[in-house]
Protein backbone atom coordinates (compact mmCIF):
# COMPACT_ATOMS: atom_id res chain seq x y z
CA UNK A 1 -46.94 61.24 -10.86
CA UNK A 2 -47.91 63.20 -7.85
CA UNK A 3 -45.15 60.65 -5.98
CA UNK A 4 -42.60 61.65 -8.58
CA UNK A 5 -43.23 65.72 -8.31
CA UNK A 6 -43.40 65.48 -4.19
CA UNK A 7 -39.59 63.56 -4.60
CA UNK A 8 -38.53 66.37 -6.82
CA UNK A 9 -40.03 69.25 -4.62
CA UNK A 10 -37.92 67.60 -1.93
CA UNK A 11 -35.19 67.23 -3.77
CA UNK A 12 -34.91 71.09 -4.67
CA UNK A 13 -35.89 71.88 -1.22
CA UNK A 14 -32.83 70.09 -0.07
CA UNK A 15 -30.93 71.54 -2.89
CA UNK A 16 -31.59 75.02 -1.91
CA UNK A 17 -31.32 74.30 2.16
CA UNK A 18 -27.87 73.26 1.06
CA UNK A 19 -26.59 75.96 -0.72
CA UNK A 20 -28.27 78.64 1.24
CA UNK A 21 -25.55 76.96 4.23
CA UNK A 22 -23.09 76.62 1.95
CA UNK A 23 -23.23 80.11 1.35
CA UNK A 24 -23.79 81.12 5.00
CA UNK A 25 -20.89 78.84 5.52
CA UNK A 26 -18.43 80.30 2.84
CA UNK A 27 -19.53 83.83 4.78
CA UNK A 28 -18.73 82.76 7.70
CA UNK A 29 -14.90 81.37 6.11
CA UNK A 30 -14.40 84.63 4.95
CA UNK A 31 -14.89 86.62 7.72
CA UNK A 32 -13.09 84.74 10.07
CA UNK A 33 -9.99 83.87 7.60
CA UNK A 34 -9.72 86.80 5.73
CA UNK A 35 -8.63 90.76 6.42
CA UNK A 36 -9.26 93.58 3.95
CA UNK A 37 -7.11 96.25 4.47
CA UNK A 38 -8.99 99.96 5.33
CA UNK A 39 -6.73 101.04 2.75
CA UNK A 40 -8.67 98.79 0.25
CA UNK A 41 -11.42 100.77 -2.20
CA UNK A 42 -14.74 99.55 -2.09
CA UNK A 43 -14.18 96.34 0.17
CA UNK A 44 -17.49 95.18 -0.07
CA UNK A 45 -16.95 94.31 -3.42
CA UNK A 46 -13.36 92.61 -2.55
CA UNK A 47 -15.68 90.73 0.21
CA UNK A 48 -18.02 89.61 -2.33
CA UNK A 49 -15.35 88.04 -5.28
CA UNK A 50 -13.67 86.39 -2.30
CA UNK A 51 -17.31 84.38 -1.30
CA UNK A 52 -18.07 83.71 -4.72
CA UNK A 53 -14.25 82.29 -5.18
CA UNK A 54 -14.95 79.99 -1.88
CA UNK A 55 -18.29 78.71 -2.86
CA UNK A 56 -16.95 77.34 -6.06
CA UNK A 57 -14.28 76.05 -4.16
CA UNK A 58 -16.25 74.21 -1.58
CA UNK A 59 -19.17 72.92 -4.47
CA UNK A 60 -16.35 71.83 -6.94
CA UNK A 61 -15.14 69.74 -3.70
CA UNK A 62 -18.74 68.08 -2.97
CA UNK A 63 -18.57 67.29 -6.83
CA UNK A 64 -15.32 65.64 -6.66
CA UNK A 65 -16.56 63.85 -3.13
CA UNK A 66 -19.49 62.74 -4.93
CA UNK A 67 -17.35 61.42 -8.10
CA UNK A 68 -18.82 63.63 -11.14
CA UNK A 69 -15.31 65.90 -11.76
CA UNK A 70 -12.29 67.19 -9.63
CA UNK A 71 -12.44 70.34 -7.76
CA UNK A 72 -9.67 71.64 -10.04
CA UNK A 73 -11.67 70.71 -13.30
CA UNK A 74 -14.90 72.20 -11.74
CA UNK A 75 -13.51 75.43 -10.23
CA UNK A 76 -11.28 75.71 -14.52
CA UNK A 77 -15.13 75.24 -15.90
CA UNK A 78 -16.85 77.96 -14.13
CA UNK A 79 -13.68 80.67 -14.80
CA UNK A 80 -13.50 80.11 -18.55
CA UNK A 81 -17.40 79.57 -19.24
CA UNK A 82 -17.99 83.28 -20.25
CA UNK A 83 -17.47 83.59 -23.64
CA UNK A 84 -17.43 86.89 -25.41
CA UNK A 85 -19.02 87.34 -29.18
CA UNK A 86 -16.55 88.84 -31.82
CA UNK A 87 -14.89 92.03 -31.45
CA UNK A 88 -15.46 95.02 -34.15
CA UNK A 89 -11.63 96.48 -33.52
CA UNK A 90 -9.57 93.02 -33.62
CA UNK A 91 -9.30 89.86 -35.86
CA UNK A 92 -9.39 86.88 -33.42
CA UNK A 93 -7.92 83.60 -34.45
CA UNK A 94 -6.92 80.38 -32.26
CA UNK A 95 -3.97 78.83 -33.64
CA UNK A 96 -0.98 76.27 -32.51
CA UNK A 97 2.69 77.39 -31.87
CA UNK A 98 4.89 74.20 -31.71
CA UNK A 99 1.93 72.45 -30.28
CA UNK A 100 1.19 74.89 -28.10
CA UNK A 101 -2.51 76.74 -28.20
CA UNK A 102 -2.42 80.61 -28.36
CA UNK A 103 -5.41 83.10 -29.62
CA UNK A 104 -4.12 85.74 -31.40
CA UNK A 105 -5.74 89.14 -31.77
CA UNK A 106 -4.75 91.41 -34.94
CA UNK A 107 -6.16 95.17 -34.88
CA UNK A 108 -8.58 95.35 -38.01
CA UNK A 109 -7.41 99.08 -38.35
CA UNK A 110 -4.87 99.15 -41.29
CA UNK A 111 -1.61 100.45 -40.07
CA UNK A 112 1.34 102.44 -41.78
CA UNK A 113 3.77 100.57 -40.37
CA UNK A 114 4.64 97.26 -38.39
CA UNK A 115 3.05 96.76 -35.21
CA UNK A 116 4.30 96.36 -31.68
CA UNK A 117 3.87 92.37 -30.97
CA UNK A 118 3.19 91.56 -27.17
CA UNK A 119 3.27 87.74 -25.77
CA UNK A 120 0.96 87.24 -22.86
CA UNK A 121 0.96 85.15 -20.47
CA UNK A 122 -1.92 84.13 -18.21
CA UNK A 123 -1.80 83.77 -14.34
CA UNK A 124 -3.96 81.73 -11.95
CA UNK A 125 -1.11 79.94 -10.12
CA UNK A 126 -0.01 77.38 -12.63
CA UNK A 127 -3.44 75.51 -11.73
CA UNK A 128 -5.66 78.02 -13.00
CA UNK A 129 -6.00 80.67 -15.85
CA UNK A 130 -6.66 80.17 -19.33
CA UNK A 131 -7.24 81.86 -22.51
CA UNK A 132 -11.26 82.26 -22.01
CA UNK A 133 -10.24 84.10 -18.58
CA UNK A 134 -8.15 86.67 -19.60
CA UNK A 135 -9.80 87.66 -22.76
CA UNK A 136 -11.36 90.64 -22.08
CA UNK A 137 -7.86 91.78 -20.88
CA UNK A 138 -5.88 90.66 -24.25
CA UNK A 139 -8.93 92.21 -26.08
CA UNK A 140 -8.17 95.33 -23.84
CA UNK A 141 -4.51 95.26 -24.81
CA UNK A 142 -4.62 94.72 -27.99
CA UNK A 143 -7.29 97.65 -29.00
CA UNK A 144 -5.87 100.39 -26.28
CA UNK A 145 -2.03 99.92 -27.64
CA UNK A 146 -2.89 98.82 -31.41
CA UNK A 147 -0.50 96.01 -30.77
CA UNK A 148 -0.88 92.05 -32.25
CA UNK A 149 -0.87 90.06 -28.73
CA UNK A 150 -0.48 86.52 -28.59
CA UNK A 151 -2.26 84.73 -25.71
CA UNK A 152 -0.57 81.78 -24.75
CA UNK A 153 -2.62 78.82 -23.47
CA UNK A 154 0.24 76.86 -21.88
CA UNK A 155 0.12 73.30 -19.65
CA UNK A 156 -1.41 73.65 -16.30
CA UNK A 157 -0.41 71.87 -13.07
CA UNK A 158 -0.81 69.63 -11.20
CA UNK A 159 -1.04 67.42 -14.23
CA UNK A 160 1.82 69.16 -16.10
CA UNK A 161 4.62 69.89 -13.46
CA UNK A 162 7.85 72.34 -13.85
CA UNK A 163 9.24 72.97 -16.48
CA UNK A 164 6.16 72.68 -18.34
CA UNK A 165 4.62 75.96 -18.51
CA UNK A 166 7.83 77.48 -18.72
CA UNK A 167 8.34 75.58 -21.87
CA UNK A 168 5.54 75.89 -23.88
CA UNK A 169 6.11 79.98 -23.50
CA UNK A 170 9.20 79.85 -24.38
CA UNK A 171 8.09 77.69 -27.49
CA UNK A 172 5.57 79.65 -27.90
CA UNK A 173 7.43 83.41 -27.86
CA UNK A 174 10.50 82.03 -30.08
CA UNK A 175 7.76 80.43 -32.92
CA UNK A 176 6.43 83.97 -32.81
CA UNK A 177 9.96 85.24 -33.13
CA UNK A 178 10.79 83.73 -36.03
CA UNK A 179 7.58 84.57 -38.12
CA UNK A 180 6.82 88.14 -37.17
CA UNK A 181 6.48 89.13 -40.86
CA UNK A 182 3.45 86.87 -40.90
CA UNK A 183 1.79 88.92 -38.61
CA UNK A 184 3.09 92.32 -39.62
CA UNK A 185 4.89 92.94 -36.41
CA UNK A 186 7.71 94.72 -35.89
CA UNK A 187 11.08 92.51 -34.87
CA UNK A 188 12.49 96.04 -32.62
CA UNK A 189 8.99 96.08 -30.67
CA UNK A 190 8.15 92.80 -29.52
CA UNK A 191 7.67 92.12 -25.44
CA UNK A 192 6.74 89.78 -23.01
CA UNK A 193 3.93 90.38 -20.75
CA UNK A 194 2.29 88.28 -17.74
CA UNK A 195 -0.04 88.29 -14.31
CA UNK A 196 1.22 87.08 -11.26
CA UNK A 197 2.26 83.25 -12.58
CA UNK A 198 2.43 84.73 -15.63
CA UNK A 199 4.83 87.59 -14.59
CA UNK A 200 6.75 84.86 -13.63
CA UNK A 201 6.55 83.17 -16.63
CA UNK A 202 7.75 86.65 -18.69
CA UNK A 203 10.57 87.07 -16.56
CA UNK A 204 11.93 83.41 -16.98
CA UNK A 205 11.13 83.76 -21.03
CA UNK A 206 12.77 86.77 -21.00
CA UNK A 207 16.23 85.56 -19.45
CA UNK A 208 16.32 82.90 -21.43
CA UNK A 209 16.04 85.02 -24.86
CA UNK A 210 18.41 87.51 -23.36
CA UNK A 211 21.40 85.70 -24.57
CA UNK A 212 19.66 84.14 -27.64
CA UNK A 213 21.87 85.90 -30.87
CA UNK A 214 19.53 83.38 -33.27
CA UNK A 215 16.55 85.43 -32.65
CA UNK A 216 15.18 89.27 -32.60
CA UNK A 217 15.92 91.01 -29.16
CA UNK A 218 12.43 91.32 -26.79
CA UNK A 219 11.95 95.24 -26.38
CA UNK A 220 10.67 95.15 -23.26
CA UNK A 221 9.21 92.90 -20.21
CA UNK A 222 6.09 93.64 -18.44
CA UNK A 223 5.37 92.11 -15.36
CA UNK A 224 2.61 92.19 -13.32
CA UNK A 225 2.31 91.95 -9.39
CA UNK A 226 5.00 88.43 -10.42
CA UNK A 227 5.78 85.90 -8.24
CA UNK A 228 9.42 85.43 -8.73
CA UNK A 229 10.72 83.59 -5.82
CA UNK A 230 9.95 80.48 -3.54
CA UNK A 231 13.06 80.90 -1.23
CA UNK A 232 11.51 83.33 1.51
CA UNK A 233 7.90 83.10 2.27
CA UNK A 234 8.36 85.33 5.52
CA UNK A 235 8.94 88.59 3.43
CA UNK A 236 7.21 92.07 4.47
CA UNK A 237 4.56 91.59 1.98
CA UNK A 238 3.98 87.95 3.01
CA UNK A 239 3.34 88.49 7.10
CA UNK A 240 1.56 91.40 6.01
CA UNK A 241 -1.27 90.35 3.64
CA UNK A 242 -1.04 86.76 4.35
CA UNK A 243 -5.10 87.20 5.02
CA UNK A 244 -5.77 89.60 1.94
CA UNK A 245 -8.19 88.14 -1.05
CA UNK A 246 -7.37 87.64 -3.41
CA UNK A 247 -4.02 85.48 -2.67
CA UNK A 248 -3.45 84.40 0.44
CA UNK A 249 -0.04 83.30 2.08
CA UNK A 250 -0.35 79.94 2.34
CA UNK A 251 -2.10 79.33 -0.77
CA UNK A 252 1.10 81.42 -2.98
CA UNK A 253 3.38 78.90 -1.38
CA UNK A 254 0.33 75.78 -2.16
CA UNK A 255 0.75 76.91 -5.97
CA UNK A 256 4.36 77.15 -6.22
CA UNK A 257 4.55 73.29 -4.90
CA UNK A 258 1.75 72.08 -7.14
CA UNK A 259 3.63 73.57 -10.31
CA UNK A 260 6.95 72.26 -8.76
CA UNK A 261 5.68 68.96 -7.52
CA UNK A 262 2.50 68.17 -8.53
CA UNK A 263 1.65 67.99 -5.02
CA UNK A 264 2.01 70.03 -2.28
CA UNK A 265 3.78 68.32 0.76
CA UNK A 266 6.19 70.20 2.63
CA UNK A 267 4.01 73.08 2.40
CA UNK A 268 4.45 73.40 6.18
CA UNK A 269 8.08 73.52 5.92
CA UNK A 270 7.78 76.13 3.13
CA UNK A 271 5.68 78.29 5.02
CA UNK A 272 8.16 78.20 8.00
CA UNK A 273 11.33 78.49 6.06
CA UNK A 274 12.78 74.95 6.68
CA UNK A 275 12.89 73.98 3.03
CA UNK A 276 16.28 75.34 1.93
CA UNK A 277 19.77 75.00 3.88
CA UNK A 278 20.64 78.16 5.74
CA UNK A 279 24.20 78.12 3.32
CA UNK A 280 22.50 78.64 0.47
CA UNK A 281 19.71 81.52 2.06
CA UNK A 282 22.32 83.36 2.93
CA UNK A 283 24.11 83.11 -0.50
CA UNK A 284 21.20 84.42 -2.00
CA UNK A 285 20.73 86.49 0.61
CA UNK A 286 22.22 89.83 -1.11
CA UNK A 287 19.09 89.30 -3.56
CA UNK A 288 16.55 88.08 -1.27
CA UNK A 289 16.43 89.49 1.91
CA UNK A 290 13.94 92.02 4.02
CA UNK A 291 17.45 94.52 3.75
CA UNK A 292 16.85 94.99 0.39
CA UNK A 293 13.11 96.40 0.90
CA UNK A 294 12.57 99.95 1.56
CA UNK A 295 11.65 100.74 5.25
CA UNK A 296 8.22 102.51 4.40
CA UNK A 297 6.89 99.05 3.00
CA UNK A 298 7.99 97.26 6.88
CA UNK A 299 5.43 99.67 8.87
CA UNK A 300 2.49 97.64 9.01
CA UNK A 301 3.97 95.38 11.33
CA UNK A 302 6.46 93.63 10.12
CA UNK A 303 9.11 91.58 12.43
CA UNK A 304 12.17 90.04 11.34
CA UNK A 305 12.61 86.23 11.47
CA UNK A 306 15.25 83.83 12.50
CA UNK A 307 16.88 81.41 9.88
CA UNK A 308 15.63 78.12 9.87
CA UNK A 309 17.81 75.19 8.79
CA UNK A 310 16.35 71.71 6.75
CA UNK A 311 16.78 68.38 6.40
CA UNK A 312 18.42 66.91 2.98
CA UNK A 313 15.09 64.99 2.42
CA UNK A 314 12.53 68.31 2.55
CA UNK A 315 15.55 69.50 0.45
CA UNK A 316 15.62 67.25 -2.21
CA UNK A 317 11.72 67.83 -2.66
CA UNK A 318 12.27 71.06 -3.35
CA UNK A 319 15.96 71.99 -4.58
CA UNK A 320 14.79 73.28 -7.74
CA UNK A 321 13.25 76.24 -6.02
CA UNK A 322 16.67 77.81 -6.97
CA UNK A 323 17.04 77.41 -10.95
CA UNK A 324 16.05 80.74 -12.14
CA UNK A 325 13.59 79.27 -14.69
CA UNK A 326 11.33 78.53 -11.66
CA UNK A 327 12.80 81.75 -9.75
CA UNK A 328 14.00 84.66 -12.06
CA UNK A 329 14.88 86.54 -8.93
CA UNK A 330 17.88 83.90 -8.54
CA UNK A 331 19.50 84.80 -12.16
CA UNK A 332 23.18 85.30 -12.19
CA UNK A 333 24.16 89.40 -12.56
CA UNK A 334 25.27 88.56 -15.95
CA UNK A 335 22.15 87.39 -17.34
CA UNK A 336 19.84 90.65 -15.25
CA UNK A 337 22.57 93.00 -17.18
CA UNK A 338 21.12 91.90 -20.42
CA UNK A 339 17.72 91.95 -19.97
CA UNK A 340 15.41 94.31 -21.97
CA UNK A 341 13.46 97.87 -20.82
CA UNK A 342 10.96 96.56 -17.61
CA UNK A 343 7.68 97.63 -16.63
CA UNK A 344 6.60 96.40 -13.03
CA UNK A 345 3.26 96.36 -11.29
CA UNK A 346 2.86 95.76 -7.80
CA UNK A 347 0.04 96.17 -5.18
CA UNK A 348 0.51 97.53 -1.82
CA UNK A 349 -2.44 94.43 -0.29
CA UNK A 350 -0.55 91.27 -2.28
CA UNK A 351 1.70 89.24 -0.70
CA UNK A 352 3.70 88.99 -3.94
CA UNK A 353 4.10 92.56 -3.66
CA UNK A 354 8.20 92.32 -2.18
CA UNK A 355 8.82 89.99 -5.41
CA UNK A 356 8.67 93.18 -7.68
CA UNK A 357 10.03 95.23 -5.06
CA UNK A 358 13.40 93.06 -5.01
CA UNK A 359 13.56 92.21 -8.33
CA UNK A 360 13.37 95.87 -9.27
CA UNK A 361 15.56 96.71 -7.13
CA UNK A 362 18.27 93.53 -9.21
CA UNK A 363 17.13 95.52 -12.53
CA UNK A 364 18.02 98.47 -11.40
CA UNK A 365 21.08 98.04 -9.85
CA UNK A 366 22.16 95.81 -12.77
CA UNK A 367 21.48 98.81 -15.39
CA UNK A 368 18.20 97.94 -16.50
CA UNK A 369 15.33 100.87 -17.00
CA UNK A 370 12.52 100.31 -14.98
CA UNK A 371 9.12 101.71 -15.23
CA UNK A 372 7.52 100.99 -11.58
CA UNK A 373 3.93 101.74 -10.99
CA UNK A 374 2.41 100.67 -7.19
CA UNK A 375 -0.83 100.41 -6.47
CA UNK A 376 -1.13 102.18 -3.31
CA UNK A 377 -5.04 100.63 -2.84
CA UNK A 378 -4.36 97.67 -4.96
CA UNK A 379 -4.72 93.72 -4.02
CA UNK A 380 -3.67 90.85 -6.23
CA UNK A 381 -5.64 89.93 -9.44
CA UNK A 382 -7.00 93.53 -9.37
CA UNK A 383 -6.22 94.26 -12.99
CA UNK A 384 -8.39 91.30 -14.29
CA UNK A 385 -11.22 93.14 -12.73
CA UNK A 386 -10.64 96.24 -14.87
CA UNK A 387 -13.70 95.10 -16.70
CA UNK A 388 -16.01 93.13 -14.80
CA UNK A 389 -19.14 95.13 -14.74
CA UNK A 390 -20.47 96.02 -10.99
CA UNK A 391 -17.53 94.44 -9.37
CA UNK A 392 -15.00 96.64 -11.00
CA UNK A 393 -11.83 98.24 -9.12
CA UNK A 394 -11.08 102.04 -10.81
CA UNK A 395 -7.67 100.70 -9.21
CA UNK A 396 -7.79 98.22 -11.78
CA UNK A 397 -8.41 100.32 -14.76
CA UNK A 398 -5.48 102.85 -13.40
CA UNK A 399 -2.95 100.17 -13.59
CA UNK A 400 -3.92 98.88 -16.40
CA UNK A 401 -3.93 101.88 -18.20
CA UNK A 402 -0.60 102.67 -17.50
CA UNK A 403 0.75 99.26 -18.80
CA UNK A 404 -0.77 99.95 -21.72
């Protein structure tokens, strides 16, 4: 017995050595990887999220060395393992929309008339998100606007690759389209709504509804600091913040290949701007291009880069970077001309921050009423911290509360 206890004693001992370096290590990563802006509130608290996100990172990769899960599995687990008890305000039901999973939250307050309807989409990179971590926000929505949101649990990569995600949203938001009366929503006030992958998954729903005559008309899109391009990862935004928690550079061009490819070779060519002919950059150039952002977002430093050319084999690994499913920036005029009212977020710290800036800049000049709100102090994945107890952003909260 006394053999067994001095094993275990060693055991935790070794245990506890380990993670004490592990944290002193993931410290150590972040300070020498990562910048937070001066202009950032309360970095500290930026700092901490940012270690807590690496150490779950680096134990869901001894796990996977060690053979009990995958780091992707691991690092899923611990973001969706909060669960919340039932809400007083809202009726919250999980249900299937064409074989899709959604949780659906219905205000418990009778109402006088039909409701607004609002299909949300999660982010988290295509890899990441779920409908556990993005509760408290749907819960938020749903209350604050007295709206019925649908919360769309759609297929993650790098097991389900483009168009995957894209799919089951758009299965997902034209179920819901055609049986509104069932949930007592109103077919003039539905929209789409989404978070960084999810903004980009709004925007491509909502093009591809835009022309739909079969099926009520969205009211409005909201997207949130979206990623809605993979031709130019050399933008303002990107040189910028390319060390900024909570997305860095490399790892918004990492996500875009995993969802793409499954994989994510060629992210050096990617990074660098071989990946796509120079022909085709520069006919999308008039949409995305540094020209087309204004000069007080180019202060911090920003210096123009050459055009590189590619090879027809990093090409063909990546050629569907330009369908507009994938990339809503790339739409054709004629489909941005039809699109619905937009609200856009964006965050002055977020590499994804030109994205919006461009793509409300195609809006606008295509007709479309915008609604922009910037974040002068604001960092990606601030609005999911809106509600997270000591390690809340009041940055958060503001943006939030003007979505709503």
């Amino acid at each position: 017995m006394a053999a067994v206890l001095t094993v275990l004693v060693l055991f935790l001992a070794a245990f506890l050595a380990g993670f004490i370096l592990l944290v002193i290590g993931a410290i150590n990563f972040d300070f020498s990887n990562s910048e937070i802006p001066p202009g950032v509130n309360q970095p500290a608290k930026l700092r901490i999220i940012h270690i807590i996100l690496i150490c779950t990172a680096v134990v869901g990769k001894i796990l996977e060395n060690i053979g009990i899960c995958t780091q992707v599995s691991f690092v899923r687990y611990m973001q969706g393992r909060k669960a919340l008890g039932a809400d007083p305000k809202l009726f919250i039901k999980d249900l299937w929309f064409e074989k899709v999973p959604v949780r659906i939250y219905q205000p418990k307050a009778p109402s006088a008339s039909q409701r607004r309807g609002v299909m949300f989409f999660h982010g988290g990179g295509w890899v990441f998100g779920s409908l556990e971590t993005h509760e408290k926000l749907c819960r938020f929505i749903a209350r604050e606007s007295e709206s019925v949101v649908v919360s769309v649990g759609y297929r993650l990569a790098p097991e389900h690759r483009y168009p995957a995600a894209y799919e089951d949203c758009l299965n997902a938001t034209r179920h819901f389209l055609q049986h509104l009366e069932h949930y007592g929503v109103d077919p003039a006030r539905v929209t789409v709504c989404g978070d960084s992958a999810g903004g980009n998954l709004a925007a491509a729903v909502s093009q591809t509804l835009a022309g739909s005559s079969d099926l009520p008309r969205l009211r409005a899109q909201i997207l949130i600091y979206p990623g809605l391009q993979a031709l130019d990862f050399n933008l303002p935004s990107y040189h910028q913040n390319r060390g900024v928690p909570l997305l860095f550079r490399e790892r918004a061009a990492f996500y875009m290949l995993q969802y793409l490819n499954g994989n994510a070779t060629k992210l050096e060519e990617v990074l660098e701007g071989s990946h796509i002919p120079v022909d085709i950059k520069l006919n999308y150039r008039k949409w995305v291009s540094p020209d087309n952002i204004p000069e007080e977002f180019k202060v911090r430093g920003y210096k123009p880069r050459v055009l590189f050319d590619c090879t027809t084999e990093v090409f063909e690994k990546v050629k569907r970077f330009c369908e507009p499913t994938l990339c809503p920036l790339l739409a054709e005029d004629t489909i941005i001309q039809k699109l619905p009212e937009s609200f856009i977020l964006t965050c002055e710290y977020d590499v994804l921050r030109d994205d919006g800036l461009l793509y409300k800049k195609r809006l606008e000049d295509n007709g479309v009423r915008v609604t922009w709100y910037h974040l002068e102090d604001g960092f990606h994945g601030i609005i999911n911290s809106f509600n997270s107890d000591w390690l809340s952003f009041p940055a958060g909260k503001r943006g939030l509360d003007n979505m709503v």
